[in-house]
PDB file of N, CA and C in Angstrom:
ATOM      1  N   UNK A   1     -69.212 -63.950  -6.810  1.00  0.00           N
ATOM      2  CA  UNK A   1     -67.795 -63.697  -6.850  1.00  0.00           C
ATOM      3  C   UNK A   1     -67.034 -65.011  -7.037  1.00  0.00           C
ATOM      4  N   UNK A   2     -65.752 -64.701  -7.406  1.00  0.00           N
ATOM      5  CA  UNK A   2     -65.053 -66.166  -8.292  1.00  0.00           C
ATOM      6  C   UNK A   2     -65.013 -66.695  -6.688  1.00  0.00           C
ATOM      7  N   UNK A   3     -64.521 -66.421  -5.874  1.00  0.00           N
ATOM      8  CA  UNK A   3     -64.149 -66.913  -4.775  1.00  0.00           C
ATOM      9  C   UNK A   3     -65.376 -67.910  -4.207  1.00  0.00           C
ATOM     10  N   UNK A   4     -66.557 -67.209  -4.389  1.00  0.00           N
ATOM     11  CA  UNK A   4     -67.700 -68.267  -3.869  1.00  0.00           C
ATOM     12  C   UNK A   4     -67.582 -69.424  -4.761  1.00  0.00           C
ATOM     13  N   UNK A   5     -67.864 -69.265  -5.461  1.00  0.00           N
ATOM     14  CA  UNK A   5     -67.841 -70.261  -7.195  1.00  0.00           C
ATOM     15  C   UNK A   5     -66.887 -71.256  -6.440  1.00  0.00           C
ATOM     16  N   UNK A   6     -65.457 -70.928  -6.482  1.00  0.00           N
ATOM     17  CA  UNK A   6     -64.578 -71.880  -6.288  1.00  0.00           C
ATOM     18  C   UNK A   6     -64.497 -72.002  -4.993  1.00  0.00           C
ATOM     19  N   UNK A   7     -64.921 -71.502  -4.103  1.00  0.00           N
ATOM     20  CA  UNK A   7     -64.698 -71.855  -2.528  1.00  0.00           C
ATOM     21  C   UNK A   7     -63.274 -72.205  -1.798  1.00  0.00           C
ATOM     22  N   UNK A   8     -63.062 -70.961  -2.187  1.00  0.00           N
ATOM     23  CA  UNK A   8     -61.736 -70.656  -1.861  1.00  0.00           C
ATOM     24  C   UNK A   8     -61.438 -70.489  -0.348  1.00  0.00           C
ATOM     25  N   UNK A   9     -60.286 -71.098   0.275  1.00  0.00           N
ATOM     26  CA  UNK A   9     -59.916 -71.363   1.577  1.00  0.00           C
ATOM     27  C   UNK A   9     -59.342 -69.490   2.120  1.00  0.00           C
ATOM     28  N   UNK A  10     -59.894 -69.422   3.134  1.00  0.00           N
ATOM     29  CA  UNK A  10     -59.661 -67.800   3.536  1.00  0.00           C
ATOM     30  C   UNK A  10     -58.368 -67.289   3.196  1.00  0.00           C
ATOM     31  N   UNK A  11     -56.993 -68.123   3.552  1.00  0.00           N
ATOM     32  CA  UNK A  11     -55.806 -67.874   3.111  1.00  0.00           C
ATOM     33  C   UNK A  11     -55.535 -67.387   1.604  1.00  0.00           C
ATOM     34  N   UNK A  12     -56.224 -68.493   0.833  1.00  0.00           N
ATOM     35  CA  UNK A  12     -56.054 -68.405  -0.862  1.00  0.00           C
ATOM     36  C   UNK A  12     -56.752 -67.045  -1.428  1.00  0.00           C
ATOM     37  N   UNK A  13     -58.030 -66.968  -0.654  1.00  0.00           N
ATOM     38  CA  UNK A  13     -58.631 -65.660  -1.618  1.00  0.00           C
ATOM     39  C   UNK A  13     -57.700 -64.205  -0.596  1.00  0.00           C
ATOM     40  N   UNK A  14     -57.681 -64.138   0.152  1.00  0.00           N
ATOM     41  CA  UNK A  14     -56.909 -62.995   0.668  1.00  0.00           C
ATOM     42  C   UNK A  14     -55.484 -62.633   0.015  1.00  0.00           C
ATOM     43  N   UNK A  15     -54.812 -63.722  -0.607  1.00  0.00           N
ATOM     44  CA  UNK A  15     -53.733 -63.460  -1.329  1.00  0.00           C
ATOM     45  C   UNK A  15     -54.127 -63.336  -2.845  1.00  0.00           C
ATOM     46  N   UNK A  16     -54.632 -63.450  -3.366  1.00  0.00           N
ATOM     47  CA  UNK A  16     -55.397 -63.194  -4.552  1.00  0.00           C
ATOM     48  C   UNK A  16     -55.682 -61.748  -5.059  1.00  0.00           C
ATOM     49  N   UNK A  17     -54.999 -61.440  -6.016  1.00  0.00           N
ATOM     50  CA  UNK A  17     -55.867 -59.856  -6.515  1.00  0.00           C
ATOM     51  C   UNK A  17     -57.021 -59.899  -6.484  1.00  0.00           C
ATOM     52  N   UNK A  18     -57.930 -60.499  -7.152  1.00  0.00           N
ATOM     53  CA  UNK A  18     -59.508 -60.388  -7.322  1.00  0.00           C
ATOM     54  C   UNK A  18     -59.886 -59.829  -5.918  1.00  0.00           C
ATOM     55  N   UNK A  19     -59.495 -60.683  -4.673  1.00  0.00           N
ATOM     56  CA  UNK A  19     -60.234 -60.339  -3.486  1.00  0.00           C
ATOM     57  C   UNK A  19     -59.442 -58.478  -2.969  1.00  0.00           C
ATOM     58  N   UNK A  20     -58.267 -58.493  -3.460  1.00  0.00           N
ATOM     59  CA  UNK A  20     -57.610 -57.128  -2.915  1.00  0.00           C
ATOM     60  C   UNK A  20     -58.692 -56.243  -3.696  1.00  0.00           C
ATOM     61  N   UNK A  21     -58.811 -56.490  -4.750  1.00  0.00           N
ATOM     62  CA  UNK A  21     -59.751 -55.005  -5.706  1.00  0.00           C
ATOM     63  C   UNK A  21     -60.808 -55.553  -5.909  1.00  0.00           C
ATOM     64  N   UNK A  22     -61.296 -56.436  -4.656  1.00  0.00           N
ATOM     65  CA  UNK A  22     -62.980 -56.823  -4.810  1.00  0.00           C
ATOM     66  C   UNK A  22     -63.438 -56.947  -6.330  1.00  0.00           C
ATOM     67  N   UNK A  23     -63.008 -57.647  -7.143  1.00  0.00           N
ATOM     68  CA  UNK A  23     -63.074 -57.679  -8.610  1.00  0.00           C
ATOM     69  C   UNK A  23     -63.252 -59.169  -9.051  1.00  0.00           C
ATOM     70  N   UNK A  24     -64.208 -60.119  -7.646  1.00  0.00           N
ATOM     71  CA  UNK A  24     -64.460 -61.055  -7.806  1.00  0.00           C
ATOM     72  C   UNK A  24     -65.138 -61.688  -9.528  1.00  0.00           C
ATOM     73  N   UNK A  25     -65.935 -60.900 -10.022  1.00  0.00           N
ATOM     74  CA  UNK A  25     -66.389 -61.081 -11.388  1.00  0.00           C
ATOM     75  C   UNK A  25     -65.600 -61.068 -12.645  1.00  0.00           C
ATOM     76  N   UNK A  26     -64.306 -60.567 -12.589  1.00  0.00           N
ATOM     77  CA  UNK A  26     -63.424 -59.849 -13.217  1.00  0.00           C
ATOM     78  C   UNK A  26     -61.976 -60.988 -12.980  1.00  0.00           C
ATOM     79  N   UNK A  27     -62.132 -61.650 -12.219  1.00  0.00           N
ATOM     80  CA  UNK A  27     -60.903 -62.637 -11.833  1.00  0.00           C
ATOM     81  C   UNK A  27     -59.796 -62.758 -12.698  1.00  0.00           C
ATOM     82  N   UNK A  28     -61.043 -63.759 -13.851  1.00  0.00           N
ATOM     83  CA  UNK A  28     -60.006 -63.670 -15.133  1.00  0.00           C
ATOM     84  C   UNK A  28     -59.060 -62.866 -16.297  1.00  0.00           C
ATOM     85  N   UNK A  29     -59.576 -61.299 -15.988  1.00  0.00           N
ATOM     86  CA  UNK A  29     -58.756 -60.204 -16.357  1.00  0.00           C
ATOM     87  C   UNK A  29     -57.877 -59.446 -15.704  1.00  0.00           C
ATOM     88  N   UNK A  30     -57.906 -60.392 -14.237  1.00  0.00           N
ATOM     89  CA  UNK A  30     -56.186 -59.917 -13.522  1.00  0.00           C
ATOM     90  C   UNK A  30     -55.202 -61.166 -13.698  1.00  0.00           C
ATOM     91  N   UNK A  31     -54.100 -60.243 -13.664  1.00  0.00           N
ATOM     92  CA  UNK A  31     -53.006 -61.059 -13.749  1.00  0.00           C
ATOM     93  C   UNK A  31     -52.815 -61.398 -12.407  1.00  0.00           C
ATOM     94  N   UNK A  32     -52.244 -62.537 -12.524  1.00  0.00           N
ATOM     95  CA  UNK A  32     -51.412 -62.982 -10.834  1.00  0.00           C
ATOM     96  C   UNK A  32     -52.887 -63.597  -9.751  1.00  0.00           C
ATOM     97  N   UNK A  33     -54.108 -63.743 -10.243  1.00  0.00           N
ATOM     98  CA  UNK A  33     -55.091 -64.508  -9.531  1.00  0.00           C
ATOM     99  C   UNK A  33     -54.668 -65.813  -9.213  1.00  0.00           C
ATOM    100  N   UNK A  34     -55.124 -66.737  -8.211  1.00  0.00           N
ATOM    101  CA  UNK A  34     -54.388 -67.982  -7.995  1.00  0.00           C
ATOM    102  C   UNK A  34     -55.790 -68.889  -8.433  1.00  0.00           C
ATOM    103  N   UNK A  35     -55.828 -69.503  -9.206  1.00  0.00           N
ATOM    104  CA  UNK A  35     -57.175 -70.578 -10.397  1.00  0.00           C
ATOM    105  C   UNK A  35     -56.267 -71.979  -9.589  1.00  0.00           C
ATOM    106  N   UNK A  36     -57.006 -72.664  -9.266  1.00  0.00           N
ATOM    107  CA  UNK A  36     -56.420 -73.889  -9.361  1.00  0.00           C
ATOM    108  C   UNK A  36     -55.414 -74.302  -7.810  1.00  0.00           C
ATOM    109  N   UNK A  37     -55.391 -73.722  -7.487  1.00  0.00           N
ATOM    110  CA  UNK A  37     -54.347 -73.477  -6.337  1.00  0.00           C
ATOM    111  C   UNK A  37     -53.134 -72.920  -6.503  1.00  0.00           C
ATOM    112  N   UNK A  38     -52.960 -72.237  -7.871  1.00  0.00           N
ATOM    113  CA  UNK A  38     -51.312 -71.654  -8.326  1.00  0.00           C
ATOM    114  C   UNK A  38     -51.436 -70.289  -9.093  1.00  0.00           C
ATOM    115  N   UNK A  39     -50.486 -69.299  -8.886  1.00  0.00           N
ATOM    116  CA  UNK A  39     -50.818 -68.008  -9.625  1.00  0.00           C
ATOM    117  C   UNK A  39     -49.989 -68.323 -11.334  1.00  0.00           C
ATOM    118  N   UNK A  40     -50.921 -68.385 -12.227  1.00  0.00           N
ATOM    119  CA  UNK A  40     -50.788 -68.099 -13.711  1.00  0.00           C
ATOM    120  C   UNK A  40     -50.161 -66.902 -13.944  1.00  0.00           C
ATOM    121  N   UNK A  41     -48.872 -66.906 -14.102  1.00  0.00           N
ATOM    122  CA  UNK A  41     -47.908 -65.600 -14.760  1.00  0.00           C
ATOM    123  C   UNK A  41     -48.252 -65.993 -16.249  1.00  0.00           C
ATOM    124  N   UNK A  42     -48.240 -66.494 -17.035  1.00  0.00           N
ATOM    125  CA  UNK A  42     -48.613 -66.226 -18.463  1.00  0.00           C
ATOM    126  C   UNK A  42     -50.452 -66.307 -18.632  1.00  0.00           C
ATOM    127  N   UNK A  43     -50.540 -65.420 -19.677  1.00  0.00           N
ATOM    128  CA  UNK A  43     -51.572 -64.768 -19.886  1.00  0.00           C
ATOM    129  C   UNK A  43     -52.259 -66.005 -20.808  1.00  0.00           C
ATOM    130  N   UNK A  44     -51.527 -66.255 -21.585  1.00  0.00           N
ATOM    131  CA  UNK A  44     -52.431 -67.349 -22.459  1.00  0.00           C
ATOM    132  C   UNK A  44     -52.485 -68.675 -21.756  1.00  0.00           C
ATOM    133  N   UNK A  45     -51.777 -69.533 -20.957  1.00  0.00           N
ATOM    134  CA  UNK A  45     -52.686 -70.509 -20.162  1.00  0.00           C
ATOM    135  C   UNK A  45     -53.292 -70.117 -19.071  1.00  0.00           C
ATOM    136  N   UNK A  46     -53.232 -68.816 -18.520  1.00  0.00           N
ATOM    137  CA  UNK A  46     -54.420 -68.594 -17.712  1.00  0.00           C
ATOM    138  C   UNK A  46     -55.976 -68.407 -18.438  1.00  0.00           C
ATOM    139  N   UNK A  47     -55.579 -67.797 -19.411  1.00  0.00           N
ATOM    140  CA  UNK A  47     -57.214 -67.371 -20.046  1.00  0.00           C
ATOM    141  C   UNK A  47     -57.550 -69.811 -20.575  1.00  0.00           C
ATOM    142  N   UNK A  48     -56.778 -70.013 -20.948  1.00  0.00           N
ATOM    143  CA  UNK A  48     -57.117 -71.845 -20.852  1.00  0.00           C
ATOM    144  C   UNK A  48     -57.814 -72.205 -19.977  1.00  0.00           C
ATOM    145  N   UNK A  49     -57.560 -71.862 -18.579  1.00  0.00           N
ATOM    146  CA  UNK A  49     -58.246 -72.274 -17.664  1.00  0.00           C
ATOM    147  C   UNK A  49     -59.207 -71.644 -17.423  1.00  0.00           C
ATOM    148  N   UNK A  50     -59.366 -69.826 -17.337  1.00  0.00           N
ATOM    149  CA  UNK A  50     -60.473 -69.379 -16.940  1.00  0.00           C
ATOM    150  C   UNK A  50     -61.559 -69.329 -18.111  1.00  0.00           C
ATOM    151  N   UNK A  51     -61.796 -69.819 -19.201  1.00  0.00           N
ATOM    152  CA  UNK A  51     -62.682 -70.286 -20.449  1.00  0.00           C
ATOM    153  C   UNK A  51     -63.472 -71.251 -19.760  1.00  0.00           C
ATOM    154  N   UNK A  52     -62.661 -72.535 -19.063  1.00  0.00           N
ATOM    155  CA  UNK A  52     -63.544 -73.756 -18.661  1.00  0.00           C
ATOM    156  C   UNK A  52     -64.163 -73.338 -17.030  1.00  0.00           C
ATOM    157  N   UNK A  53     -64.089 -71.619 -16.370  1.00  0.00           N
ATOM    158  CA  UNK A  53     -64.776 -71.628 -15.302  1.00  0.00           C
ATOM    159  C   UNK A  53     -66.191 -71.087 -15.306  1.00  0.00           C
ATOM    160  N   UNK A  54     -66.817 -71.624 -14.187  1.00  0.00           N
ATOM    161  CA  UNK A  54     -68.026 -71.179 -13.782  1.00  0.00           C
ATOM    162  C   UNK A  54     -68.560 -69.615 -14.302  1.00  0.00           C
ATOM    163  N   UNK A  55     -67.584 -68.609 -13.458  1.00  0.00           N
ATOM    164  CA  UNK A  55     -67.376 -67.666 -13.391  1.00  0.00           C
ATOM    165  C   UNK A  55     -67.628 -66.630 -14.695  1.00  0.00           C
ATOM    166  N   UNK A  56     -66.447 -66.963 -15.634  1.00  0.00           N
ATOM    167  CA  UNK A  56     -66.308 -66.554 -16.658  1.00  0.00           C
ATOM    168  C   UNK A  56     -67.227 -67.001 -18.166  1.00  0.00           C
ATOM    169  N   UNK A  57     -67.637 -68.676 -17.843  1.00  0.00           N
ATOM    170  CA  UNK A  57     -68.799 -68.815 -18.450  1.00  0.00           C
ATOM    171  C   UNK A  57     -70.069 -67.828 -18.562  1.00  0.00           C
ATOM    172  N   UNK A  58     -70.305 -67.308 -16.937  1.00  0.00           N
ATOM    173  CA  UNK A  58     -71.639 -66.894 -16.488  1.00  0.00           C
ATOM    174  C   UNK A  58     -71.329 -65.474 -17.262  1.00  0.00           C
ATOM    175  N   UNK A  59     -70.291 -64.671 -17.164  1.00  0.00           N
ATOM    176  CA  UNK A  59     -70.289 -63.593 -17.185  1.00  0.00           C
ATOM    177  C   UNK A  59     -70.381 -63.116 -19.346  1.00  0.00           C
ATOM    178  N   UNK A  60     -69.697 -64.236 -19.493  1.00  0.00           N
ATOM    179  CA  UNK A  60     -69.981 -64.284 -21.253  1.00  0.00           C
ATOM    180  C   UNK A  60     -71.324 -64.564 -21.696  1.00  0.00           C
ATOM    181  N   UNK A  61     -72.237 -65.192 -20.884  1.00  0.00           N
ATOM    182  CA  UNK A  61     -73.298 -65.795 -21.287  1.00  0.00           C
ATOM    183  C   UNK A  61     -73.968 -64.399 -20.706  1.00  0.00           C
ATOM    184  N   UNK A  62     -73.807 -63.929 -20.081  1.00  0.00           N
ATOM    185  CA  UNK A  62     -74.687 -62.509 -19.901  1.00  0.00           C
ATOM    186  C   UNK A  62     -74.439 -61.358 -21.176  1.00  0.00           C
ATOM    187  N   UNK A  63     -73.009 -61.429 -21.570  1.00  0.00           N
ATOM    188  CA  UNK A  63     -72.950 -60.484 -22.135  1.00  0.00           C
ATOM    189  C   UNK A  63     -73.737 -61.153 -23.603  1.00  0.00           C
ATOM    190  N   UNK A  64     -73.469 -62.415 -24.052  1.00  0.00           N
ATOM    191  CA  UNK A  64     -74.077 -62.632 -25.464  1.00  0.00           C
ATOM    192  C   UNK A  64     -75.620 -62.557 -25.258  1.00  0.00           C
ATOM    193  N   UNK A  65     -76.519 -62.490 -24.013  1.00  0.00           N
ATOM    194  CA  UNK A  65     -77.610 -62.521 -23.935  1.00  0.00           C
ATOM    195  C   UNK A  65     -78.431 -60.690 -23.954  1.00  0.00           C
ATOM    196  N   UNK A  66     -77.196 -59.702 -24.086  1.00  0.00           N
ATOM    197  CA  UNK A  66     -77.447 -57.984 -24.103  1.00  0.00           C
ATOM    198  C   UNK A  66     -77.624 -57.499 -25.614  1.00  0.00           C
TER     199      UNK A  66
END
C-alpha cells in the first residue's frame, strides 16, 4: 500500500482518500491524496509526481509484464 511505500505519519494517511477507501494501490487515481506532504487538486501535476513513485511504478510494471 502507497502508505507503506511512503511511510506515512498516522495523521497524514488517515486524512488521505487512499486510506478512507483502502485503495492504497490505486493512490494515484484519487483525487485529493496528499503525495509529498500536500493534497494535489490538479490532475496533471499530480499524475507528475505519481509517474516518479514507487507505487505506481510497481503497479505499471505488473501490468506491462500480463
Amino acid at each position: 500500500m502507497c502508505w507503506e511505500v511512503k511511510t506515512c505519519p498516522g495523521e497524514r494517511k488517515e486524512n488521505c482518500p487512499a486510506w478512507e477507501f483502502n485503495a492504497g494501490a490505486l493512490c494515484w487515481f484519487i483525487n485529493g491524496t496528499i503525495y509529498a506532504g500536500s493534497v494535489h487538486q490538479n490532475w496533471k501535476d499530480k499524475m507528475k509526481l505519481c509517474k516518479k513513485c514507487k507505487v505506481y511504478a510497481s503497479l505499471m510494471e505488473s501490468i506491462d509484464n500480463e
